[in-house]
Protein backbone atom coordinates (compact mmCIF):
# COMPACT_ATOMS: atom_id res chain seq x y z
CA UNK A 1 4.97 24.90 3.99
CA UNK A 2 3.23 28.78 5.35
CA UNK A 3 3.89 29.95 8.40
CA UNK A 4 0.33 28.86 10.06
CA UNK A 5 0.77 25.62 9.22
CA UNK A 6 4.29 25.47 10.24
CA UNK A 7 2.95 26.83 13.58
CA UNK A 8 0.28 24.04 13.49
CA UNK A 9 2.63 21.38 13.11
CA UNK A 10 5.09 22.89 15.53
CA UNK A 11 2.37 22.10 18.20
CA UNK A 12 1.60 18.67 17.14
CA UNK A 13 4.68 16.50 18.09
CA UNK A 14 5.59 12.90 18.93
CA UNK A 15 5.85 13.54 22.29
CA UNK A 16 2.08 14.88 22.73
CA UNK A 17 0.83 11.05 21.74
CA UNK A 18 3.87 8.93 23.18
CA UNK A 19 6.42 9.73 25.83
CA UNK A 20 10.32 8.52 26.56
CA UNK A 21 9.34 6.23 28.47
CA UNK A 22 6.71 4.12 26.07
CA UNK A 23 9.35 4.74 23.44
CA UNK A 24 11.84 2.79 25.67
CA UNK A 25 9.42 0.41 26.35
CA UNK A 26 8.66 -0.10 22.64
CA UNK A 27 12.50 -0.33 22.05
CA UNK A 28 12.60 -3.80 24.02
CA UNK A 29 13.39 -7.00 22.87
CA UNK A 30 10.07 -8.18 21.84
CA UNK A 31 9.55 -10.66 24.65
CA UNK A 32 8.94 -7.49 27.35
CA UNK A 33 8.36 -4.65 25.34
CA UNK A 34 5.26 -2.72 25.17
CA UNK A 35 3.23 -1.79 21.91
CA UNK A 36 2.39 1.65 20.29
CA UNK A 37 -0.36 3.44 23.30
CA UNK A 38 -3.99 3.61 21.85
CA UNK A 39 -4.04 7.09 20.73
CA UNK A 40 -1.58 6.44 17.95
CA UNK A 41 -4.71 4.54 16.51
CA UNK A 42 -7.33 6.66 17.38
CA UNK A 43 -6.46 10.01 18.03
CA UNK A 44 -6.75 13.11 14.97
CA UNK A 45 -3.59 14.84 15.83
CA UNK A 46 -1.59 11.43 15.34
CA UNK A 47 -3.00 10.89 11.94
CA UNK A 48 -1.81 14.65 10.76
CA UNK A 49 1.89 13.97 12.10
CA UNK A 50 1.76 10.36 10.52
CA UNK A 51 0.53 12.14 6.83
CA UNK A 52 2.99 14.94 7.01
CA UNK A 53 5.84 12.97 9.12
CA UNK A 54 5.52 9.46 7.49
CA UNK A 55 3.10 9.49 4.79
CA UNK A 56 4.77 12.41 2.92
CA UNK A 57 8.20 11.75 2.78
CA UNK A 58 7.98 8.02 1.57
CA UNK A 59 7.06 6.57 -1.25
CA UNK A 60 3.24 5.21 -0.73
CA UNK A 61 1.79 3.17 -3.22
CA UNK A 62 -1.77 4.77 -4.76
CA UNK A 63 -2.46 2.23 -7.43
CA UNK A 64 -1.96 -0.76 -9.78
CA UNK A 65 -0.50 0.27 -12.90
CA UNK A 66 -2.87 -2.51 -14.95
CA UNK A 67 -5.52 0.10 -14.05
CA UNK A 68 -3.95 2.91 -16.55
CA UNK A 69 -3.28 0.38 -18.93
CA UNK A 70 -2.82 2.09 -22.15
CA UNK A 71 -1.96 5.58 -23.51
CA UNK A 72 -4.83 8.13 -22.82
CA UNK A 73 -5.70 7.36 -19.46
CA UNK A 74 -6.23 9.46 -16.47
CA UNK A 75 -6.96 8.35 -13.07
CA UNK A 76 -8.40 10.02 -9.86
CA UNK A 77 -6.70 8.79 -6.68
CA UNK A 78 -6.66 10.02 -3.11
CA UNK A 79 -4.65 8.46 0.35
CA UNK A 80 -3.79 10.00 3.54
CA UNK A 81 -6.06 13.34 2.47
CA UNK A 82 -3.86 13.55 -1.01
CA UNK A 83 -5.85 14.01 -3.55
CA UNK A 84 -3.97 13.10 -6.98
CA UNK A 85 -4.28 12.04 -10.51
CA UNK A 86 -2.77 9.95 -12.42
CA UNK A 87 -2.16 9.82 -15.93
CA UNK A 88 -0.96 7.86 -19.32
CA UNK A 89 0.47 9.65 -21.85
CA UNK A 90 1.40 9.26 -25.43
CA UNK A 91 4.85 8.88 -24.23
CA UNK A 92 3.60 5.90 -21.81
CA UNK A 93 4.71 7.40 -19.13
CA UNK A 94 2.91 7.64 -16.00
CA UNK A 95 2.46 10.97 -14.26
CA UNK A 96 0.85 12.16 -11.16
CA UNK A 97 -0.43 15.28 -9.92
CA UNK A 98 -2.17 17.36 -7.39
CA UNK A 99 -5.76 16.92 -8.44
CA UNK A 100 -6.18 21.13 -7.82
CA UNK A 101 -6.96 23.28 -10.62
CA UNK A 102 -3.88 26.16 -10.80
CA UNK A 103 -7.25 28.64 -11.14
CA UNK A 104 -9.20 28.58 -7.79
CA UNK A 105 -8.49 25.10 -6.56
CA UNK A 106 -11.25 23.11 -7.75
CA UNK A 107 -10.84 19.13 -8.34
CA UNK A 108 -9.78 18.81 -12.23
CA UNK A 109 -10.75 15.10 -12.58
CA UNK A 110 -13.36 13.00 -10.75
CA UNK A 111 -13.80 9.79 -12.49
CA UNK A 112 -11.68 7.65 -14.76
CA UNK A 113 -11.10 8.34 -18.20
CA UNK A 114 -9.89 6.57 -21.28
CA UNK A 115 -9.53 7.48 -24.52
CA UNK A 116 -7.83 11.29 -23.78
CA UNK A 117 -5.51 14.00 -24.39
CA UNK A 118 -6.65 16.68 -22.33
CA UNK A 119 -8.25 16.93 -18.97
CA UNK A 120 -10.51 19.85 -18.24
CA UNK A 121 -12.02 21.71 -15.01
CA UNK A 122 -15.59 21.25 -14.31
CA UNK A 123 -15.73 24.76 -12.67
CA UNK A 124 -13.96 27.20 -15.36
CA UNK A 125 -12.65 24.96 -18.09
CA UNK A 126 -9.35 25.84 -17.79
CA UNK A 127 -7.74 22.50 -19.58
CA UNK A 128 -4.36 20.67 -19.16
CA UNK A 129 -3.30 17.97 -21.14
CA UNK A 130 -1.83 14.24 -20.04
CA UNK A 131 1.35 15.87 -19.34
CA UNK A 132 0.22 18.62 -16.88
CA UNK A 133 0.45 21.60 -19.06
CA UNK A 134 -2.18 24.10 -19.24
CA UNK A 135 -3.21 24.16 -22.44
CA UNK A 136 -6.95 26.21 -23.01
CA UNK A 137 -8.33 28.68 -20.36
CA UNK A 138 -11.33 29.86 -22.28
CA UNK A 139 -12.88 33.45 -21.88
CA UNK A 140 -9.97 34.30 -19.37
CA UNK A 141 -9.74 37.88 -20.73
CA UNK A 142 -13.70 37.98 -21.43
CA UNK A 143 -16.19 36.52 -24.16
CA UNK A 144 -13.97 34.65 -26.41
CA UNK A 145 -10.46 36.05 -25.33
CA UNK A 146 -8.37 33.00 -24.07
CA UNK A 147 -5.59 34.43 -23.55
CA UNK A 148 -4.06 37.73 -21.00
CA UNK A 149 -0.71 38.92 -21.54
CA UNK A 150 0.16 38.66 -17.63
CA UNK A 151 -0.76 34.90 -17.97
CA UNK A 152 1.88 32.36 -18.43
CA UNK A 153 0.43 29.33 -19.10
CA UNK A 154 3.56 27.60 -18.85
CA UNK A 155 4.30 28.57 -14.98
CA UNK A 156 0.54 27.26 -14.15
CA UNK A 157 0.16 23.60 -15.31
CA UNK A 158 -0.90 21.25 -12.69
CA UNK A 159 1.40 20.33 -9.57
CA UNK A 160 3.32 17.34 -9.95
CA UNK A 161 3.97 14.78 -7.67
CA UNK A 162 6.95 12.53 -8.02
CA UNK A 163 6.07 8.89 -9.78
CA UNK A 164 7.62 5.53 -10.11
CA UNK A 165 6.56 1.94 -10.67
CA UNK A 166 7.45 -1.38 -9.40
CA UNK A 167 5.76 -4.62 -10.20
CA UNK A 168 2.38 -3.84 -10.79
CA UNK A 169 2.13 -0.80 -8.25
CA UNK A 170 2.36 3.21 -9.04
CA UNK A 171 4.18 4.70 -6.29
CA UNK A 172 4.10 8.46 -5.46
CA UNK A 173 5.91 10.78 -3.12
CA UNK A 174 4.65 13.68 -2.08
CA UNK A 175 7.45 15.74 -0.30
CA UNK A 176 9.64 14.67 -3.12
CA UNK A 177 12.21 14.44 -1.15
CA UNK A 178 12.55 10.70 -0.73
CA UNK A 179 15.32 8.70 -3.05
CA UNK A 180 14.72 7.54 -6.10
CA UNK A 181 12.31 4.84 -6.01
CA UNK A 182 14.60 2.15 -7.28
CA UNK A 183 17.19 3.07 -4.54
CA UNK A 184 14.25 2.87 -1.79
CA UNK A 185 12.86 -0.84 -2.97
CA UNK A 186 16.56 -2.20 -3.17
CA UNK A 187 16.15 -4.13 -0.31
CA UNK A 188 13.13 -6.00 -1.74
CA UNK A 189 14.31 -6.51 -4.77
CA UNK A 190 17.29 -8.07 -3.31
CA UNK A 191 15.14 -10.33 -1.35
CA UNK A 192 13.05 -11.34 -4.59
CA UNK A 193 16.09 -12.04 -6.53
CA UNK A 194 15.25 -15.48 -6.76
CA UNK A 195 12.06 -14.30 -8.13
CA UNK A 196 11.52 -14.33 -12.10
CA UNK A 197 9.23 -11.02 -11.58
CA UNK A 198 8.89 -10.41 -15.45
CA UNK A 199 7.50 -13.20 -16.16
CA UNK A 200 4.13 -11.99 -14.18
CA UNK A 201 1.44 -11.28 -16.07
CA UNK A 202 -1.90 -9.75 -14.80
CA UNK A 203 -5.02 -11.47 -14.69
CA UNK A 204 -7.49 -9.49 -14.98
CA UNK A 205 -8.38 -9.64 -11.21
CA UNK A 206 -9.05 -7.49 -8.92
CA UNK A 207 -10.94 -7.27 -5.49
CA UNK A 208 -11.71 -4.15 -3.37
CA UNK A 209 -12.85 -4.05 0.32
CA UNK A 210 -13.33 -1.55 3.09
CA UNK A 211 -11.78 -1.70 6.99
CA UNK A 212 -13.01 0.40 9.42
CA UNK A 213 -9.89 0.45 11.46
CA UNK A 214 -6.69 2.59 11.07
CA UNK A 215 -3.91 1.49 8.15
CA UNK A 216 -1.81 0.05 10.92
CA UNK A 217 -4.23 -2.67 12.49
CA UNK A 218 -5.00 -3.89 9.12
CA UNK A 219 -0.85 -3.87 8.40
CA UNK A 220 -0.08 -5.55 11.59
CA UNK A 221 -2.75 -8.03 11.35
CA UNK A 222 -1.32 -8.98 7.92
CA UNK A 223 2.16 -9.89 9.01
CA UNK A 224 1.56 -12.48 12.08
CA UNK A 225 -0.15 -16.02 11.75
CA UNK A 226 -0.83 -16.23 15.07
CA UNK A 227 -4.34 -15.31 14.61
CA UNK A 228 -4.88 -17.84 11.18
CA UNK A 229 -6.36 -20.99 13.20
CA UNK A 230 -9.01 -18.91 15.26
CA UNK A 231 -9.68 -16.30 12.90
CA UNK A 232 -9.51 -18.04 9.34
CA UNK A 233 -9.91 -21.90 10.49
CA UNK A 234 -9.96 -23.04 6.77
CA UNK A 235 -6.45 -22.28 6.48
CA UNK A 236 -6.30 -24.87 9.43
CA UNK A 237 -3.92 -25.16 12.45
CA UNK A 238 -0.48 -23.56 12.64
CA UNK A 239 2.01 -26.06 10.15
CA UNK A 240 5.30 -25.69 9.32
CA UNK A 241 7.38 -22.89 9.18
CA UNK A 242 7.16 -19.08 10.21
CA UNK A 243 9.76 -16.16 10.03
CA UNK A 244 9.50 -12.81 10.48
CA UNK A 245 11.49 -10.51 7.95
CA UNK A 246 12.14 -6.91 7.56
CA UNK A 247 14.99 -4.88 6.34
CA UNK A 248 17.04 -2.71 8.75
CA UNK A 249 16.35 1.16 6.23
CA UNK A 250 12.31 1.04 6.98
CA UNK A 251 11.65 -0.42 3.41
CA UNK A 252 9.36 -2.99 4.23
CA UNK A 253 8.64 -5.65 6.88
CA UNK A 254 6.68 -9.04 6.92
CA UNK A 255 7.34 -12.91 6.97
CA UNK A 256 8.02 -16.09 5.47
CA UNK A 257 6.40 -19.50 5.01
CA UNK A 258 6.04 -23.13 4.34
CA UNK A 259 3.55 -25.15 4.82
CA UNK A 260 3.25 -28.87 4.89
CA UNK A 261 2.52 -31.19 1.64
CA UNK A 262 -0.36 -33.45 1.72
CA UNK A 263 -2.57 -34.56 -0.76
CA UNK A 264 -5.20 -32.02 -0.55
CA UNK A 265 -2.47 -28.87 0.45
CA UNK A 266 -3.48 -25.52 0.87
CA UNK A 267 -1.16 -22.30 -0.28
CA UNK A 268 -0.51 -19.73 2.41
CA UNK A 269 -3.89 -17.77 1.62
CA UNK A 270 -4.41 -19.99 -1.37
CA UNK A 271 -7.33 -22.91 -2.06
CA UNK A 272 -6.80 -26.57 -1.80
CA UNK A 273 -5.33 -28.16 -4.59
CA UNK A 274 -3.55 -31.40 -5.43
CA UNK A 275 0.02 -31.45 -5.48
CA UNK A 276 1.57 -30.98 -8.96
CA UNK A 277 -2.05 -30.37 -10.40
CA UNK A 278 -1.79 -26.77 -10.41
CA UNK A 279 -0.89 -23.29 -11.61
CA UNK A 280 2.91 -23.04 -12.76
CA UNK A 281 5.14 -22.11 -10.36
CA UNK A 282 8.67 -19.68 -10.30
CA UNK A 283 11.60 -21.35 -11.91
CA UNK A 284 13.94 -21.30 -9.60
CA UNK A 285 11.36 -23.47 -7.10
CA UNK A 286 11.20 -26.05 -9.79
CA UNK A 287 14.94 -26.54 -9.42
CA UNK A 288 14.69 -26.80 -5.60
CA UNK A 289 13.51 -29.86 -4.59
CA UNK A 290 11.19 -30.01 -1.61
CA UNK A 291 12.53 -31.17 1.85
CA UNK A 292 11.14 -32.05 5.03
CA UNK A 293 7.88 -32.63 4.05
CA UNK A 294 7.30 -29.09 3.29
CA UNK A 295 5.36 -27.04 0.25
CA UNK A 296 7.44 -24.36 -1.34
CA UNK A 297 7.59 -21.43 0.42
CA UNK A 298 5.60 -18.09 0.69
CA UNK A 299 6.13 -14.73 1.70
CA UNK A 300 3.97 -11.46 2.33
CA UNK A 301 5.63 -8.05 2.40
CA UNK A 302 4.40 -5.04 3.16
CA UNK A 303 6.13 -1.54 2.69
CA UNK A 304 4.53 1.08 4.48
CA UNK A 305 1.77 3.05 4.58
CA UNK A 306 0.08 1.03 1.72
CA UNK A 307 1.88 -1.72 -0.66
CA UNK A 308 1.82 -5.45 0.09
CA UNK A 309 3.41 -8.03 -1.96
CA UNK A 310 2.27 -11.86 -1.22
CA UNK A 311 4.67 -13.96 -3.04
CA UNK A 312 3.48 -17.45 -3.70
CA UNK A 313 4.96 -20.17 -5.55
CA UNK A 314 2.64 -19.88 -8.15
CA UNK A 315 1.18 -16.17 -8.18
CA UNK A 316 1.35 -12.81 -7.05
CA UNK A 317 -1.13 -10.49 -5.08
CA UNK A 318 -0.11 -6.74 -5.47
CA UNK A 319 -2.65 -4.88 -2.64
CA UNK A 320 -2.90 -1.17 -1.87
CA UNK A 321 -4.00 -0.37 1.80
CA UNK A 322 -4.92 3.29 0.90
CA UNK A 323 -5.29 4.83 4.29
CA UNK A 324 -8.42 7.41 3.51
CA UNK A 325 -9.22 8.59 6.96
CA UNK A 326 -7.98 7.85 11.15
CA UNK A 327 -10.30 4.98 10.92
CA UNK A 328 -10.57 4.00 7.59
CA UNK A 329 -8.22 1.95 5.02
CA UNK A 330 -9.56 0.95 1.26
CA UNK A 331 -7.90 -2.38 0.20
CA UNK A 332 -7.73 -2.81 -3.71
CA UNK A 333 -6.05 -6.25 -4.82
CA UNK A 334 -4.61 -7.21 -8.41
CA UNK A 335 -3.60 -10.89 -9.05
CA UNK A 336 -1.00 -11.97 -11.12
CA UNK A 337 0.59 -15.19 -12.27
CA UNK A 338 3.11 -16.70 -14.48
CA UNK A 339 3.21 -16.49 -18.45
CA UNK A 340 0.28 -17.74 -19.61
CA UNK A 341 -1.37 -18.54 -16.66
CA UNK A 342 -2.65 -14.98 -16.29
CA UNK A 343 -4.71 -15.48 -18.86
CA UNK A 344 -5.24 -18.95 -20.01
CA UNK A 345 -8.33 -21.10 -20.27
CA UNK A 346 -6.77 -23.65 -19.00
CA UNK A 347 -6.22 -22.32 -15.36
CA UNK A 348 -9.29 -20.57 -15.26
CA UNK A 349 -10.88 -22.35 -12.13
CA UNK A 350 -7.69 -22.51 -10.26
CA UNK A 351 -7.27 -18.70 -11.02
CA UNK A 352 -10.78 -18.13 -9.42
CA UNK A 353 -10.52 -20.70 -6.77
CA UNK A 354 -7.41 -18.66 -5.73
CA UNK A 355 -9.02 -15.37 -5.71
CA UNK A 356 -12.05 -16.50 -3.83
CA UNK A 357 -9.77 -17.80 -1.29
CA UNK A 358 -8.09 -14.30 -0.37
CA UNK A 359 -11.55 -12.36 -0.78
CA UNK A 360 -12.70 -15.16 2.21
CA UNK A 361 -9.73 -14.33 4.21
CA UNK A 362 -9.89 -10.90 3.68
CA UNK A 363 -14.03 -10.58 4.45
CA UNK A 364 -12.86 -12.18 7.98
CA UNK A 365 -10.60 -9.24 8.93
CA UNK A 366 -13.02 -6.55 7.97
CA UNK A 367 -14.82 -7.53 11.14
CA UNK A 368 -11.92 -7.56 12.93
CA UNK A 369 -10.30 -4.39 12.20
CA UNK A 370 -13.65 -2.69 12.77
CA UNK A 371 -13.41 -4.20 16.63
CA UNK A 372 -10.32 -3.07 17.33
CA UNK A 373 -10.43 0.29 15.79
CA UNK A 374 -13.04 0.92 18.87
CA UNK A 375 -10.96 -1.15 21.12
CA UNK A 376 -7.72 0.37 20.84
CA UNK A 377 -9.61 3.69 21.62
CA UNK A 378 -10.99 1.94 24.75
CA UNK A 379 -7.89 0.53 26.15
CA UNK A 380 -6.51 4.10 25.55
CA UNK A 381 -8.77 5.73 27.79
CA UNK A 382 -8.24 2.71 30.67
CA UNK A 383 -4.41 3.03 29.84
CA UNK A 384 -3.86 -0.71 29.26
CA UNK A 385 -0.74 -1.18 27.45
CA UNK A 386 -0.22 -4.11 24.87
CA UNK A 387 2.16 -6.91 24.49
CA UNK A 388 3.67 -8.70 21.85
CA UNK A 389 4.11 -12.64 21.19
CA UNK A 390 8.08 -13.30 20.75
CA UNK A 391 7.20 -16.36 18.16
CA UNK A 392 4.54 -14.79 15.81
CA UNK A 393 4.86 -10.66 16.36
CA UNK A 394 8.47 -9.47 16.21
CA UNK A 395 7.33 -8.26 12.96
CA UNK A 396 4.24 -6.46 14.56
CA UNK A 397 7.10 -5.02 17.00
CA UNK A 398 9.44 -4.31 14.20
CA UNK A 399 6.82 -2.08 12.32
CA UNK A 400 5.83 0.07 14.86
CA UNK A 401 9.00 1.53 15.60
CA UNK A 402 9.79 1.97 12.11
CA UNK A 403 6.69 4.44 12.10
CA UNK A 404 8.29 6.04 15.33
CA UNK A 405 12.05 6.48 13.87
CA UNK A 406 10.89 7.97 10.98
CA UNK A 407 8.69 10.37 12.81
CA UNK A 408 11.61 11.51 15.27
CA UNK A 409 14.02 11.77 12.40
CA UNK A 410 11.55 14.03 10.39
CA UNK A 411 10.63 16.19 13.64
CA UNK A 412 14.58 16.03 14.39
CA UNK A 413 15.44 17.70 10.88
């Protein structure tokens, strides 16, 4: 990092946005305590110490991997003001980069494309290939002269960012500083043991919407059902079971579900469906047998700033929450289900009556996010604190002081 914009961050700090006391407060048990104040949702200088102080140094999800599908790809991504690209190569790996030309900074790729080996600057031409390496700067040394001995093209391929993938989802981090991404997800992956995760297959779905709220509202309304009866009444009143989950290293938070069987029985943000009649579900439920009157269980997970994992009994959502702005947050889902299912004729409708489902839940909390997001901006100016429910939020609670301990621990290094 230069000086000036060490100096710049030196003079944006926690404490400018939240003070000891609020962090105590937010320390409760979640009963009494009292939530993040309104600024942390609203205010510019919060935003640039979240992307440099918790967006940087973790590994953030930028998108599904079934979207670089096959060798020869490249793909233009941005979140939290990065702007990257991705690429396929002949190796099928998957790379990223900082989407800046090594000449004079302009944007190497701006749209998708298939079928590749090299990538070249709209400005200059200078061209890299899949890999990164600069390959062609034509003219550099005048008409026809590609080449200048002071140039080594080898010391000016693109920036890379460090890459990793995990069920469906291309993770980057941009500080690289972060552990490997195997090492970060452990916790997940131990809590999806159970889970027969290579047996997913894509579908072929996908759904993208826009919030007009900041990343966290649209995280923290994702992991409480207090809200579900009022805000999405076809999901009907609260049934069954509910428990929040996280992981104690800040790898991701969210909750657990069951709901109860009946002959028409919906899936946590699934469609109604009879019982047994339906997409194939994960082994190890079919050797559980269901008790107390209750439908296998669900789960949604989300690890921070912008992958969520809803686990269902009988398919998977992967969804990136790109936060693009303070008040803005691009949601991109991919659907995936067991073997065949993905793809078969036969579960055709109940693959689309699933997807419509979540698009129906989802086009509900666009409205919602884009009402708070003004709120929260409100209540910060009347100083009105919030509060948490100790039944449905201790997730909500949980998740908003993992965003503060990382941000002292990064300020305190």
């Amino acid at each position: 990092m230069r000086k000036r914009e060490v100096t710049l961050m030196s003079t944006i700090r926690l404490e400018n946005y939240i003070n000891n006391a609020q962090i105590q407060s937010l320390n409760q048990p979640t009963v009494t305590a009292t939530g993040l104040p309104g600024s942390a949702y609203t205010d510019a200088g919060f935003w640039e110490l979240e992307r440099r102080h918790y967006f940087s140094p973790r590994w953030m999800a930028c998108a599904h991997e079934c979207d670089l599908a096959t060798p020869g790809e490249a793909l233009p991504v941005s979140i939290a003001g990065y702007e990257l690209i991705l690429t396929r190569g002949d190796d099928n790996v998957v790379r990223a980069f900082h989407n800046v030309c090594a000449h004079r900074a302009m944007s190497v790729l701006n749209e998708k494309r298939s079928g590749i080996s090299t990538m070249q600057c709209p400005w200059h031409c200078w061209t890299y290939d899949l890999c990164g390496r600069l390959v062609a700067t034509p003219n550099l040394g005048g008409i026809h002269i590609g080449e200048v001995a002071q140039f080594d093209r080898a010391e000016l391929g693109l920036r890379e960012v460090r890459c990793d993938v995990f069920l469906n989802m291309i993770f980057v981090n941009i500080d690289g500083q972060a552990p490997p991404l195997h090492q970060f997800l452990a916790p997940l992956k131990a809590r999806l043991a159970d889970y027969a995760l290579d047996q997913l297959r894509p579908s072929g779905q996908s759904t993208c919407a826009t919030f007009e709220g900041n990343w966290k509202l649209v995280i923290e309304g994702g992991i409480e059902d207090y809200h579900l009866p009022w805000i999405h009444p076809q999901l009907g009143p609260h049934r069954g079971t509910f428990t929040p989950e996280w992981d104690e290293t800040g790898c991701y938070v969210g909750f657990s579900s069951q709901r109860p069987i009946a002959k028409e029985t919906e899936a946590i943000y699934g469609s109604p469906r009879e019982v047994g009649d339906g997409l194939p579900v994960f082994p190890h439920m079919c050797a559980s047998p269901l008790q107390d009157n209750l439908d296998h269980p669900g789960a949604i997970f989300m690890v921070p700033p912008s992958a969520v994992f809803a686990i269902m009994s009988d398919h998977v959502v992967t969804t990136l929450l790109i936060p693009t702005g303070l008040d803005r947050t691009e949601q991109k889902r991919s659907f995936l289900y067991i073997g065949q299912a993905a793809t078969s004729k036969e579960y055709a409708m109940a693959r689309e009556a699933i997807c419509a489902s979540w698009v129906s839940v989802g086009e509900q909390d666009i409205a919602l996010a884009r009402t708070l997001q003004r709120t929260h901006r409100l209540r910060h100016e009347a100083g009105i604190e919030t509060r948490f429910s100790p039944h449905w939020e201790p997730a909500v609670h949980h998740f908003q002081k993992m965003i503060i301990d990382q941000i002292l621990a990064q300020e305190n290094k």
